[in-house]
Protein backbone atom coordinates (compact mmCIF):
# COMPACT_ATOMS: atom_id res chain seq x y z
CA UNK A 1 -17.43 1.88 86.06
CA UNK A 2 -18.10 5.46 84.70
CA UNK A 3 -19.36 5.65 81.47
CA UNK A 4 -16.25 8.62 81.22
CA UNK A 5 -14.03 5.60 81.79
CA UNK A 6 -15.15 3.51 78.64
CA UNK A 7 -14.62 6.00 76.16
CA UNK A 8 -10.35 6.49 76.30
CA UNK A 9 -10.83 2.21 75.11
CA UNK A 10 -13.20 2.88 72.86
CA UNK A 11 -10.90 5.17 71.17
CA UNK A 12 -8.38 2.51 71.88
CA UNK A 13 -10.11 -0.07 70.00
CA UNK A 14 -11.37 1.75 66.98
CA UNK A 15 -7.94 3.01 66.45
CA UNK A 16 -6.62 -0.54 66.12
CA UNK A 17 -9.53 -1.76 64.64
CA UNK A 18 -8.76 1.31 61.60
CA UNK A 19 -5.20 0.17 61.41
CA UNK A 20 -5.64 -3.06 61.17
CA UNK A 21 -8.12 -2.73 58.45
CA UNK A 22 -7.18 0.55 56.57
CA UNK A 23 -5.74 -1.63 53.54
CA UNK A 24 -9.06 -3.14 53.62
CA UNK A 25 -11.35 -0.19 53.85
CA UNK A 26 -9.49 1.35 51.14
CA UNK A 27 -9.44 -0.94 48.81
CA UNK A 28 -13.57 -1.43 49.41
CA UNK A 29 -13.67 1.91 48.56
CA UNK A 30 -11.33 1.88 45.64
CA UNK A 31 -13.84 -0.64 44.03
CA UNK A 32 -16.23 1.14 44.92
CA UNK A 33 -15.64 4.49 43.23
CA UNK A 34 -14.11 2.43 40.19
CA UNK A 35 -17.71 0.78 39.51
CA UNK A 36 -19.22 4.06 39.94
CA UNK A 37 -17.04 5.81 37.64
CA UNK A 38 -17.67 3.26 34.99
CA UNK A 39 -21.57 3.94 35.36
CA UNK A 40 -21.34 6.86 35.03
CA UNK A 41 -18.74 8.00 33.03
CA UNK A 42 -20.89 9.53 29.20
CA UNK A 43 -21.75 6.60 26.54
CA UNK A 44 -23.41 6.16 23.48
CA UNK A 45 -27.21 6.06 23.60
CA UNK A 46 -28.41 2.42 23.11
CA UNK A 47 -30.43 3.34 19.88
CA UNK A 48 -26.84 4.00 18.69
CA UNK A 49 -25.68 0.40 18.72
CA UNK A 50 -27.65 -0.82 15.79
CA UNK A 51 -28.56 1.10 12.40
CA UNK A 52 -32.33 2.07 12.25
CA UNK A 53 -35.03 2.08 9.89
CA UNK A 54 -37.07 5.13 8.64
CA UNK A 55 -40.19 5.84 9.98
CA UNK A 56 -42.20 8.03 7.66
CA UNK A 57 -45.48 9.01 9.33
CA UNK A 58 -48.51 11.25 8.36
CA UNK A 59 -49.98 14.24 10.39
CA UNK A 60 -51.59 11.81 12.71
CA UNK A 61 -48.59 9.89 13.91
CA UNK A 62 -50.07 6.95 11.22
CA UNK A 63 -47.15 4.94 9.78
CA UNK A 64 -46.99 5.38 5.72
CA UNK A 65 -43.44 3.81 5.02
CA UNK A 66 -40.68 1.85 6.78
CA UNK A 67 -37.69 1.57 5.39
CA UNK A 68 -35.00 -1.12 5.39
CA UNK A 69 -31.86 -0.71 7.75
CA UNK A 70 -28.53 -0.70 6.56
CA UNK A 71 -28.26 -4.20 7.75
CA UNK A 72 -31.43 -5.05 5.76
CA UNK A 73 -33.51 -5.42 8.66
CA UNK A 74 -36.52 -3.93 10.13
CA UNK A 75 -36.05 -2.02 13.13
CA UNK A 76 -37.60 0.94 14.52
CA UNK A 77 -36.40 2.51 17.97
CA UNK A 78 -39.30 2.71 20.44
CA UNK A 79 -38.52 4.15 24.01
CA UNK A 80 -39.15 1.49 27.01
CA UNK A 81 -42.63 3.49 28.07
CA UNK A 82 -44.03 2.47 24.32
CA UNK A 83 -43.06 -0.78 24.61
């Protein structure tokens, strides 16, 4: 057999492979772009979430006062590189 042969039932089969799938496929894809969307549709920062304290520091980055949150608790926002 030619190798010119072949290709008319390749065709052939990917066609009916498509249609017997295409509800499938699409709804792969569906998911897909839905759990996309959702990461990356704009949100709040995460230091947003929670209320912070006040850092007051001196010329030198030194702390000199930490204040209380509004939730009466200590917490100061440090980026994951600090951490």
């Amino acid at each position: 057999m030619s190798a010119r042969g072949d290709v008319p039932s390749l065709m052939i089969a990917l066609k009916r492979w498509l249609y017997r799938w295409q509800n499938g496929i699409a709804g792969v894809l569906l998911i897909a772009a839905f759990l996309a969307g959702c990461r990356w549709w704009p949100h709040q920062a995460l230091a947003s979430y929670k209320p912070n304290s006040i850092a007051v520091l001196d010329e030198h980055g030194r702390l000199l006062r930490l204040t209380l949150a509004k939730d009466e608790r200590f917490r100061l926002w440090a980026p994951f590189d600090a951490i």
